[in-house]
Protein backbone atom coordinates (compact mmCIF):
# COMPACT_ATOMS: atom_id res chain seq x y z
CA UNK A 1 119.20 62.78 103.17
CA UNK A 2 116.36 63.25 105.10
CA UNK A 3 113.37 61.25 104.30
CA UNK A 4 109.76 61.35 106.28
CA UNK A 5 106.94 58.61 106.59
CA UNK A 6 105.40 57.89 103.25
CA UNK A 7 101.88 59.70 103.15
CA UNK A 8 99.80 57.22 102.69
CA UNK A 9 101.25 55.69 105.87
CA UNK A 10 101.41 58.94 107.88
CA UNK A 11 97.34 59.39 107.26
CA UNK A 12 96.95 55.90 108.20
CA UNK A 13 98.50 56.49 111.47
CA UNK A 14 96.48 59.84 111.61
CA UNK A 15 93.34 58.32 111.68
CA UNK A 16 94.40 55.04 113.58
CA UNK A 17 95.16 58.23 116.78
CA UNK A 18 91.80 59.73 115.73
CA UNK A 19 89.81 56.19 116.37
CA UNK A 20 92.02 56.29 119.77
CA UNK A 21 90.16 59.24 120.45
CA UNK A 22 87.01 58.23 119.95
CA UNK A 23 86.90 60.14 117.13
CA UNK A 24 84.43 58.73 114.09
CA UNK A 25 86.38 58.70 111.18
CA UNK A 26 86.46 58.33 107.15
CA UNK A 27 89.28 56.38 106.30
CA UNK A 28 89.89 57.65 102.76
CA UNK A 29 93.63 57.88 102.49
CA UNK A 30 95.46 54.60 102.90
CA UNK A 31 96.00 52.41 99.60
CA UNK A 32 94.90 48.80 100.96
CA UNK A 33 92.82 46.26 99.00
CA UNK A 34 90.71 45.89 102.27
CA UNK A 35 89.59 42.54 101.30
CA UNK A 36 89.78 39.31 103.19
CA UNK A 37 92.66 36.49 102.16
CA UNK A 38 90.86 33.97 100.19
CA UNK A 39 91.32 30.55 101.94
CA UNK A 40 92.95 28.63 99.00
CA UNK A 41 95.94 31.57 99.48
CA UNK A 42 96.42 30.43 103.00
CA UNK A 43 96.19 26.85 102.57
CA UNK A 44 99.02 27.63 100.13
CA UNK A 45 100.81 29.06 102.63
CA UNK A 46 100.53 27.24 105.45
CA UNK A 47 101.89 24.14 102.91
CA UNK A 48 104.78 25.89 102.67
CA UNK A 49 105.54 26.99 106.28
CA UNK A 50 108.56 23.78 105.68
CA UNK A 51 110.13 26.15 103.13
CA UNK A 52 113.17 27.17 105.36
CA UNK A 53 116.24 27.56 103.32
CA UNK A 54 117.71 30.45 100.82
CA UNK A 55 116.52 30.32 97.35
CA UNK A 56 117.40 31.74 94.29
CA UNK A 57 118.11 35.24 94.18
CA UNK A 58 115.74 36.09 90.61
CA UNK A 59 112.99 33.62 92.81
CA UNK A 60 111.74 29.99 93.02
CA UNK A 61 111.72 28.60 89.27
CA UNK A 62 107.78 27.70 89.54
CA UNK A 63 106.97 31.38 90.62
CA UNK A 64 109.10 32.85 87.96
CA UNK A 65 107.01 30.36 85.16
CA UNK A 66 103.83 31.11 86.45
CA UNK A 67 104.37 34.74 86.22
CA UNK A 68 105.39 34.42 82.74
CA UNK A 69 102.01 32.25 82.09
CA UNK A 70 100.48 35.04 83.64
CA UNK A 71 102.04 37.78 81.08
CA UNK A 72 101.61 35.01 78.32
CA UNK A 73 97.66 35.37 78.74
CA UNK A 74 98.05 39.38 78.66
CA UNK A 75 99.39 38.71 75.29
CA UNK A 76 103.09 39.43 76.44
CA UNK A 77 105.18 36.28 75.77
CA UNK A 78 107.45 36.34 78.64
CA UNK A 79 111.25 33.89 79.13
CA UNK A 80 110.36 32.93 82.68
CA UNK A 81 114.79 33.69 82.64
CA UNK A 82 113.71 37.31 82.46
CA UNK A 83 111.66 37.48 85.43
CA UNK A 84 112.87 38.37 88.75
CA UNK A 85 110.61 38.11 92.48
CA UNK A 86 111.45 40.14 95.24
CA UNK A 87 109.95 40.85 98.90
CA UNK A 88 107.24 44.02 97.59
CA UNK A 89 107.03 45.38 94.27
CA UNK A 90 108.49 48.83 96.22
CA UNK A 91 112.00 47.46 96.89
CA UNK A 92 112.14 46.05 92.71
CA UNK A 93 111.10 49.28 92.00
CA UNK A 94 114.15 50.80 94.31
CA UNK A 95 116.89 48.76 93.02
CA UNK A 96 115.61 49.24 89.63
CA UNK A 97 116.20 52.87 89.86
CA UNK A 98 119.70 52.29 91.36
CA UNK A 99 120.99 50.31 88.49
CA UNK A 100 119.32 52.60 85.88
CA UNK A 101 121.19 55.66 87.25
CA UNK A 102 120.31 58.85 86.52
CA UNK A 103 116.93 61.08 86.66
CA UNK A 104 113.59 59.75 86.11
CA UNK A 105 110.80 61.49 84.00
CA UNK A 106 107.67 60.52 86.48
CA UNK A 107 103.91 61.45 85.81
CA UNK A 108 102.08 64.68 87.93
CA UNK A 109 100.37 63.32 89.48
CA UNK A 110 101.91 59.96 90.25
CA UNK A 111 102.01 57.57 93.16
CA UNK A 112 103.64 58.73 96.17
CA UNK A 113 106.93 56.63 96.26
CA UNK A 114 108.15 56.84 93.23
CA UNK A 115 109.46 60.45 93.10
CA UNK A 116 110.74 59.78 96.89
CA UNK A 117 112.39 56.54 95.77
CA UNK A 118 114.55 58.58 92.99
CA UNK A 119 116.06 61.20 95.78
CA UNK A 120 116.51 58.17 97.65
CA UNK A 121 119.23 56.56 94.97
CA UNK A 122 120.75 60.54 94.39
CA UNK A 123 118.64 61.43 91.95
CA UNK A 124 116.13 64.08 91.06
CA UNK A 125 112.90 63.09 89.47
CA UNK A 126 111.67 65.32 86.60
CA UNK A 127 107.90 65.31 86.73
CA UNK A 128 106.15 65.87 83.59
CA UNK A 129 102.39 66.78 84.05
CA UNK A 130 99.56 64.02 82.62
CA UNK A 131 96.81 64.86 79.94
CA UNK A 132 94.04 64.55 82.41
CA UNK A 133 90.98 64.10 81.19
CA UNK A 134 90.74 60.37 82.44
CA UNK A 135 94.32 59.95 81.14
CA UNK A 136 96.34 59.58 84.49
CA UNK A 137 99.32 57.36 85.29
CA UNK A 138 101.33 58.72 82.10
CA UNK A 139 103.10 61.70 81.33
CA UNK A 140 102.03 63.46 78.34
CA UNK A 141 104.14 62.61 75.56
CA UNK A 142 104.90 65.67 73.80
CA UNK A 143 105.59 67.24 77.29
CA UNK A 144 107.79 64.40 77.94
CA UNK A 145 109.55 64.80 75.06
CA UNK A 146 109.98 68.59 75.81
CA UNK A 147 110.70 68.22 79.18
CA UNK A 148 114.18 65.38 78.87
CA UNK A 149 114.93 67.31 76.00
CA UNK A 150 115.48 70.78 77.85
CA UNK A 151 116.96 68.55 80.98
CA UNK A 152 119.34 66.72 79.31
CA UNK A 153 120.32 70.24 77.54
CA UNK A 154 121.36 71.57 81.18
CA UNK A 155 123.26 68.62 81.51
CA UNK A 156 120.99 66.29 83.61
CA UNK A 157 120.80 62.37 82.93
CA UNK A 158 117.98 61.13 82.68
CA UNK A 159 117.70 57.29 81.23
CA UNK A 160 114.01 56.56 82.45
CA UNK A 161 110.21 57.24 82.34
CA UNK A 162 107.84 55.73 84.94
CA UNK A 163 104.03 54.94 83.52
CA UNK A 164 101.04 53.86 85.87
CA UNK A 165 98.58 51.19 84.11
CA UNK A 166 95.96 51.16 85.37
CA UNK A 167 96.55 54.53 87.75
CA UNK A 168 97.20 55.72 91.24
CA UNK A 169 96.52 58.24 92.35
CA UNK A 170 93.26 58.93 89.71
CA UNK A 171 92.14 55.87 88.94
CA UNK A 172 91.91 56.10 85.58
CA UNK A 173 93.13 53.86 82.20
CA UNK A 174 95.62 55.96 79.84
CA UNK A 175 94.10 55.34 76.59
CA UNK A 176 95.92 52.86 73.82
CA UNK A 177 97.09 56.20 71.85
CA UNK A 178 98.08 57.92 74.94
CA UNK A 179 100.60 54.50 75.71
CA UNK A 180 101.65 53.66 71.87
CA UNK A 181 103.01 57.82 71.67
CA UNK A 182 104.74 56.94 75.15
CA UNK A 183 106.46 54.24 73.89
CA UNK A 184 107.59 56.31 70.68
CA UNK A 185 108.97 58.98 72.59
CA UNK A 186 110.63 56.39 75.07
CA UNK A 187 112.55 55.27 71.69
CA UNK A 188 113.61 58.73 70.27
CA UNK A 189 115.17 59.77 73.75
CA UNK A 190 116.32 56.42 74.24
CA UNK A 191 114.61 55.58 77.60
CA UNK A 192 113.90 53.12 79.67
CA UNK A 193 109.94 52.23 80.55
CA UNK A 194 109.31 51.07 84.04
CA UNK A 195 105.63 50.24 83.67
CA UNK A 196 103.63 49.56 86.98
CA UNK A 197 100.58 47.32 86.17
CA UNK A 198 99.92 46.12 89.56
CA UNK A 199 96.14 47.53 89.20
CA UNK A 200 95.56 45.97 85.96
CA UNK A 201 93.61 42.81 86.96
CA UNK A 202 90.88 45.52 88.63
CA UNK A 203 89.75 47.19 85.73
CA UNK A 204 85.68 47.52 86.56
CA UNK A 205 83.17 46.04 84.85
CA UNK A 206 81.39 47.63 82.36
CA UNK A 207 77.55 48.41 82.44
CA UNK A 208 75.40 48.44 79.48
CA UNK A 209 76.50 50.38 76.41
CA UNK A 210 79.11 51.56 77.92
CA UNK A 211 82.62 51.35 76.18
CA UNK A 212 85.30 48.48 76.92
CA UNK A 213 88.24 49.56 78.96
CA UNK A 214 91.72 48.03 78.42
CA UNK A 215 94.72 48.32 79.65
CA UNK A 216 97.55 48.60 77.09
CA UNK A 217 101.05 47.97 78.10
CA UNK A 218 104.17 49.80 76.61
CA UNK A 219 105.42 46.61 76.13
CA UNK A 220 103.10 46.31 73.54
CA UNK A 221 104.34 48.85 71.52
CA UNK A 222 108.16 49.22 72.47
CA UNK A 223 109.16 45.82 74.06
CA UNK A 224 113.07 45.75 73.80
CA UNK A 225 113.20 48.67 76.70
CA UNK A 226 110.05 47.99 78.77
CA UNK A 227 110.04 46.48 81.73
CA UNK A 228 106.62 45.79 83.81
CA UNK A 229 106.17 45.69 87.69
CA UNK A 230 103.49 43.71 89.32
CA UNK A 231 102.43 42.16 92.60
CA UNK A 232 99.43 40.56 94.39
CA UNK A 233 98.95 43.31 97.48
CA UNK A 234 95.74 44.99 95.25
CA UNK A 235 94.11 42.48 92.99
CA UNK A 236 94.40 39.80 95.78
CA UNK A 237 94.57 42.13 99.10
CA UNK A 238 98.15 40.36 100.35
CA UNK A 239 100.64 43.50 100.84
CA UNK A 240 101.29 42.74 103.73
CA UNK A 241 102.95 39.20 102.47
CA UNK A 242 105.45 41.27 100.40
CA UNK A 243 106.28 39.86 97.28
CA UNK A 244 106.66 41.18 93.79
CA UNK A 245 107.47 40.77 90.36
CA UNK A 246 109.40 42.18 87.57
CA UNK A 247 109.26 41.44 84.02
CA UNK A 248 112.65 42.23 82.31
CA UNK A 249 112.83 42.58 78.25
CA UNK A 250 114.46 39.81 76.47
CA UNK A 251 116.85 42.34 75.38
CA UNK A 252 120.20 43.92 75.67
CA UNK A 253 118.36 46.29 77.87
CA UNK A 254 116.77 43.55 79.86
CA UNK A 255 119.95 41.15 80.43
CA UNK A 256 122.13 44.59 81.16
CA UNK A 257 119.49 45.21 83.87
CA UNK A 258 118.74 41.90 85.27
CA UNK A 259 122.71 41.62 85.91
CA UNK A 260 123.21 44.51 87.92
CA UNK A 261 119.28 43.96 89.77
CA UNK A 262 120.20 40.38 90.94
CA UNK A 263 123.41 42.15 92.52
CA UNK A 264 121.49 44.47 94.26
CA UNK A 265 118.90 42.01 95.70
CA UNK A 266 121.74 39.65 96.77
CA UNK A 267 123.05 42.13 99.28
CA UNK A 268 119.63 44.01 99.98
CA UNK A 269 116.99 40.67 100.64
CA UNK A 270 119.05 37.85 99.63
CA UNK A 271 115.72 35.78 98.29
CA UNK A 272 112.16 36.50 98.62
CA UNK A 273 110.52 34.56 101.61
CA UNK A 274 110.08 30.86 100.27
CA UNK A 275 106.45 30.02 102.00
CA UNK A 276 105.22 33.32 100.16
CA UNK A 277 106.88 32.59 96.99
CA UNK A 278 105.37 28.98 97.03
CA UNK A 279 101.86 30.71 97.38
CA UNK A 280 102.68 33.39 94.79
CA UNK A 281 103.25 30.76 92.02
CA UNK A 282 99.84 29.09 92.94
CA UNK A 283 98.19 32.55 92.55
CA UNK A 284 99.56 33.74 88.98
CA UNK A 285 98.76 30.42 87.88
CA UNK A 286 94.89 31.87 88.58
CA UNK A 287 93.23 28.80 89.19
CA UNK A 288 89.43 29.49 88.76
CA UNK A 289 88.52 30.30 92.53
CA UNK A 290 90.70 32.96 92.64
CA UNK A 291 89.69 34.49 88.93
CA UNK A 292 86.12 34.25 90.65
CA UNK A 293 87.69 36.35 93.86
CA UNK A 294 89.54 38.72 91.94
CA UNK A 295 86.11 39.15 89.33
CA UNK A 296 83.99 39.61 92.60
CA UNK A 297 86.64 42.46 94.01
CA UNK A 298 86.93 44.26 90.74
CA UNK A 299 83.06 44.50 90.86
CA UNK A 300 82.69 45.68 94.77
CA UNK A 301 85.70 48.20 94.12
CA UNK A 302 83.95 49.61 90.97
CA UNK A 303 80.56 49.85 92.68
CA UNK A 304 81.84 51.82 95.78
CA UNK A 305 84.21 54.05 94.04
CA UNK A 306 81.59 55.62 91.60
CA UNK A 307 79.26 56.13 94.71
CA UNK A 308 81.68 57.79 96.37
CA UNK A 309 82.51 59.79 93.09
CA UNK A 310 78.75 60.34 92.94
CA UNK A 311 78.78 62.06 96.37
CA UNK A 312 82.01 64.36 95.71
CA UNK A 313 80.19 65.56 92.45
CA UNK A 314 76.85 66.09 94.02
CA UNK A 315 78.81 68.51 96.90
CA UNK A 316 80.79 70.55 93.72
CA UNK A 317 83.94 68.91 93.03
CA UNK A 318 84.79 67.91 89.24
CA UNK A 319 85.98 64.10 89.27
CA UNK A 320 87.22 62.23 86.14
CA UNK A 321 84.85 58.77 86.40
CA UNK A 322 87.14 56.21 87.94
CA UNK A 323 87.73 53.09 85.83
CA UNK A 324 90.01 50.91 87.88
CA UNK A 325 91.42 50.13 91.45
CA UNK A 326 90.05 51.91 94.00
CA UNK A 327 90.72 55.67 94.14
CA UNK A 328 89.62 58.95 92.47
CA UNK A 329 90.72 62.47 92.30
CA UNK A 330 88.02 65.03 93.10
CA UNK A 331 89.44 68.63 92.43
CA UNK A 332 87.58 71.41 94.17
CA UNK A 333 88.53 74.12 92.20
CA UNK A 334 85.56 74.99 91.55
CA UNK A 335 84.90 75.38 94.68
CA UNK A 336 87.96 77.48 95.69
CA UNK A 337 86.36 80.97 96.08
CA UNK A 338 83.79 79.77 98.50
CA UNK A 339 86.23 77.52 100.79
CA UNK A 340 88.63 80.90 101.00
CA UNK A 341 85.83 82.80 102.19
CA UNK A 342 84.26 80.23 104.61
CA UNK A 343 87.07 78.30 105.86
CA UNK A 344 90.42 80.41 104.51
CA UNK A 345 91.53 77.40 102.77
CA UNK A 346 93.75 78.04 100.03
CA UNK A 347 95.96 75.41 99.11
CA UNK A 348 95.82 71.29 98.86
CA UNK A 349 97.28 70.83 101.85
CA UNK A 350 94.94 73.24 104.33
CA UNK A 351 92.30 71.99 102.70
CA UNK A 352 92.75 67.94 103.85
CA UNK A 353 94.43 68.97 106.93
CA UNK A 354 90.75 70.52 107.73
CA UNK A 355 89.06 67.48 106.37
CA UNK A 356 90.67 65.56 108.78
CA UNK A 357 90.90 67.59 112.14
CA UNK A 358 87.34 69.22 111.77
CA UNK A 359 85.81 65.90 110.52
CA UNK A 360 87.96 63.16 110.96
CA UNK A 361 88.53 62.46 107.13
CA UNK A 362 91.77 61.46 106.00
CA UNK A 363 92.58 62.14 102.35
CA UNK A 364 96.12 63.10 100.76
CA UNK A 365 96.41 66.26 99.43
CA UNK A 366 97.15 66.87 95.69
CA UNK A 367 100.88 68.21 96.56
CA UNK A 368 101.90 64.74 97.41
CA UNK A 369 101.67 63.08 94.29
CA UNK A 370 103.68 65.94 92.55
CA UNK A 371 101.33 69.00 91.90
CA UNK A 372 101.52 72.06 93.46
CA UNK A 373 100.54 73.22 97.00
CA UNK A 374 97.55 75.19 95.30
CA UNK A 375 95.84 72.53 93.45
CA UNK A 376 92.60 71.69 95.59
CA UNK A 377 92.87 68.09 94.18
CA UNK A 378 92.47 65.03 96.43
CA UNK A 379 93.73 61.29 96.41
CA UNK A 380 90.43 59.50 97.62
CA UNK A 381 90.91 55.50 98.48
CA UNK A 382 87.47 53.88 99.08
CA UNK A 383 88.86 50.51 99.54
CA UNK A 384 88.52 50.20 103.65
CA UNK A 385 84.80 51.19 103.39
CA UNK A 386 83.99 47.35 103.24
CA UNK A 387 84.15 46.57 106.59
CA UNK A 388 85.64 46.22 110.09
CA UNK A 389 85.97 42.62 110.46
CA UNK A 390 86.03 39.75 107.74
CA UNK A 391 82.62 38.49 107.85
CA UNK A 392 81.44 42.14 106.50
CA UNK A 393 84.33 42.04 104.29
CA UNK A 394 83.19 38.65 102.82
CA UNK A 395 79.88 40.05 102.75
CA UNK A 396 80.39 42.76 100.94
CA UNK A 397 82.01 41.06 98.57
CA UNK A 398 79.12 38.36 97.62
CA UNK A 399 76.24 40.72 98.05
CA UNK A 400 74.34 42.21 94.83
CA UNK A 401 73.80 45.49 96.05
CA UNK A 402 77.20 46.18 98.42
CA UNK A 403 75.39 50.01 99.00
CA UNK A 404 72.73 48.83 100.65
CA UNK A 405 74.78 47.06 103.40
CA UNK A 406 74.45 49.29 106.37
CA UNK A 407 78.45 49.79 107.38
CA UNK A 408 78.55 51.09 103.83
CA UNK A 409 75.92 53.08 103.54
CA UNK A 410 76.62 54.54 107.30
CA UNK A 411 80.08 56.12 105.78
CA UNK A 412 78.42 57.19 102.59
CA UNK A 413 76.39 59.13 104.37
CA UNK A 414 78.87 60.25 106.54
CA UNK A 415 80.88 61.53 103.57
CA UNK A 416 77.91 63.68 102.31
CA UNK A 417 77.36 65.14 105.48
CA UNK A 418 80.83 66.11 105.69
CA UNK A 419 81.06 67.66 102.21
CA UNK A 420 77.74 69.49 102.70
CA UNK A 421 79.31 70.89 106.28
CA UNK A 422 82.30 71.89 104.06
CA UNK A 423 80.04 74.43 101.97
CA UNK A 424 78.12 75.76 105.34
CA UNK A 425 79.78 78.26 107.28
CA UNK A 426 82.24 76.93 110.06
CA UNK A 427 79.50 77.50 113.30
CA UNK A 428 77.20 74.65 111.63
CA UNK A 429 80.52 72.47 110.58
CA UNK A 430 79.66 68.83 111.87
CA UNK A 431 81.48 68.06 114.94
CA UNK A 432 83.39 64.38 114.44
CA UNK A 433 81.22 62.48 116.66
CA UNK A 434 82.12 59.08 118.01
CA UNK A 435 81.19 56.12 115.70
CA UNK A 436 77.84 54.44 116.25
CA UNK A 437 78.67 51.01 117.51
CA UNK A 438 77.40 48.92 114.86
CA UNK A 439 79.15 50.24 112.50
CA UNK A 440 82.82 50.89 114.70
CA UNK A 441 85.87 50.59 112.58
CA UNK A 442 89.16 49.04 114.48
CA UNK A 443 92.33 50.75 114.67
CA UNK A 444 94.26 48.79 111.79
């Protein structure tokens, strides 16, 4: 089959050719941390540059422990036997699917790869549509219920359900309720979980009065046929040292599963990289420097997303109040009769594509993450607003008021500009305009 460049890539490369062109951009649609490497990670490294030979196919026995510890302190008591590392929590997720067989029942909207991952192992994935609301990342569970019910009734097999805690594409945390009727569902159809928590240390703080998020895992309410994905490319900005985790249920389901995986990774990646996996260990250990890093990016990420949720509001868009990560979901339906008539924008799709050859914005379009071409929702990621180099990347991270620093500000107000320009009739649309020096982002 015929399979394109993910699109969270494609817009990367997108704007990468825009900045060739001297073109000033918003870089709004690639899923990076955007953070700097904290130096304790690369002295871990660097000790391990000796680590030369093959390892263990399920991973180094420290880094399969100290993820366990690390599910331990979630409240998950985890048999570090269970546990299996591999290069990216993408290809886990991959051979995962291949073993399981069959269809997958996948949230609308849901992360990119994980409906183009099931046509890639023959399957078709059966996307069930969310509660919304602030409930993203898991299908609806009566819908589910409806939906494998009437599939497996036309003779379709489908033997999993995919959940996102915390969420991508919306950013928000599907409520305790929302998880525990997941998990019962899961039961009565007899399905397997694949639970993605690889946001779940970047939950934002909380101000004053306001109400406690937390993220519940369907482990905690069906445990024998969940099994939980995580990695250290968000909450510690390494994805591009690929390495990833998957926590298996001590269960017939989980040892059935961990056989057939550990086949699969033997003839796909042999062993994760040993230098990494030496690091990795050191990290889910999370030594208090690194709790302190991870405390200080949750903050910055929570900050700069509900500005830039402010400023999508303030221009017309709805936006369900981000609570994690760093990404929201503006939807400008309300909004639709007025871009028609201005612009002739109809759909998702015309409506980015204009975002980002009129103004040099690059945002994914609602379509990609499993809703139709005529939703006018967006995926917005604020994370590579921090900074160009890593001294303003640093910066941003220790300073008390991260809006106030002038790269950040400079592409806040660029984003205003551009959504006011979207309501004005095209002859005053803002030209892109090359970026002021000071605040020049590289191509990445």
């Amino acid at each position: 089959m015929t399979v394109t460049v993910s699109a969270t890539l494609a817009v990367n490369e997108a704007l990468a050719e825009k900045r060739r062109q001297g073109v000033r951009v918003l870089p709004l649609g690639f899923g990076e941390a955007g953070l700097p490497v904290h130096p304790v990670m690369r002295d871990r490294l660097t000790a391990g540059n000796g680590a030369n030979a093959y390892g263990p196919v399920a991973g180094v026995a420290v880094l399969r422990e100290a993820a366990a510890g690390y599910w331990e302190r979630r409240g998950l008591p985890t048999d570090p036997g269970m546990v299996i590392a591999g290069p990216g929590s993408k290809p886990l997720l991959y051979s995962l699917l291949l073993e399981l067989g069959g269809d997958t029942a996948i949230a609308a909207p849901s992360w990119v790869s994980y409906a183009a991952q099931s046509r890639l192992v023959g399957a078709r994935p059966l996307l069930v549509p969310t509660a919304g609301g602030g409930e993203g990342g898991v299908p609806q569970p009566d819908l589910l219920h409806a939906a494998v019910t009437a599939a497996r009734e036309e003779g379709r097999t489908v033997n999993a359900v995919i959940a996102t805690l915390p969420d991508n594409p919306t950013g928000t945390v599907a409520s305790r309720d929302t998880v525990r009727r997941l998990a019962e569902v899961a039961r009565e159809l007899d399905l397997v979980i694949i639970s993605d928590e690889i946001y779940r240390d970047l939950v934002h703080p909380v101000g004053p009065g306001a109400e406690p998020v937390r993220v519940h895992s369907p482990a905690e309410f069906a445990p024998e046929r969940t099994v939980i994905s995580t990695g250290l490319s968000k909450n510690l900005a390494l994805g591009g040292w690929r390495i990833g985790v998957l926590r298996l249920p001590d269960s017939a389901i989980g040892h059935r599963l961990r056989g057939g995986l550990l086949g699969v990774a033997s003839e796909i990646w042999s062993s994760p990289a040993a230098p990494v996996q030496e690091a990795a260990a050191h990290a889910f250990t999370e030594p208090a420097e690194l709790v302190d890093h991870i405390d200080r990016s949750r903050r910055l990420h929570g900050i700069v997303a509900r500005a830039v949720t402010d400023v999508f509001t303030g221009a017309g868009a709805t936006v369900a109040p981000p609570r994690a990560a760093f990404y929201l979901y503006p939807d400008f339906d309300p909004m639709r009769e007025r871009l028609a008539r201005l612009h002739g924008v109809t759909t998702g799709p015309a409506l980015t594509g204009l975002l980002l050859e009129r103004f040099g914005m690059g945002v994914l379009p609602a379509v990609e993450f499993g809703e139709g071409p005529r939703a006018l929702r967006m995926r917005v990621a604020t994370s590579l607003l921090y900074g160009d180099t890593e001294e303003r990347r640093y910066t941003a991270l220790a300073a008390t008021d991260p809006l106030a620093l002038p790269w950040i500000r400079a592409h806040l107000d660029r984003l205003a500009e551009v959504l006011d320009a979207l309501s004005a009739a095209p002859a005053s649309a803002v030209v892109p305009q090359p970026l002021p020096r000071a605040v020049a982002e590289p191509v990445h």
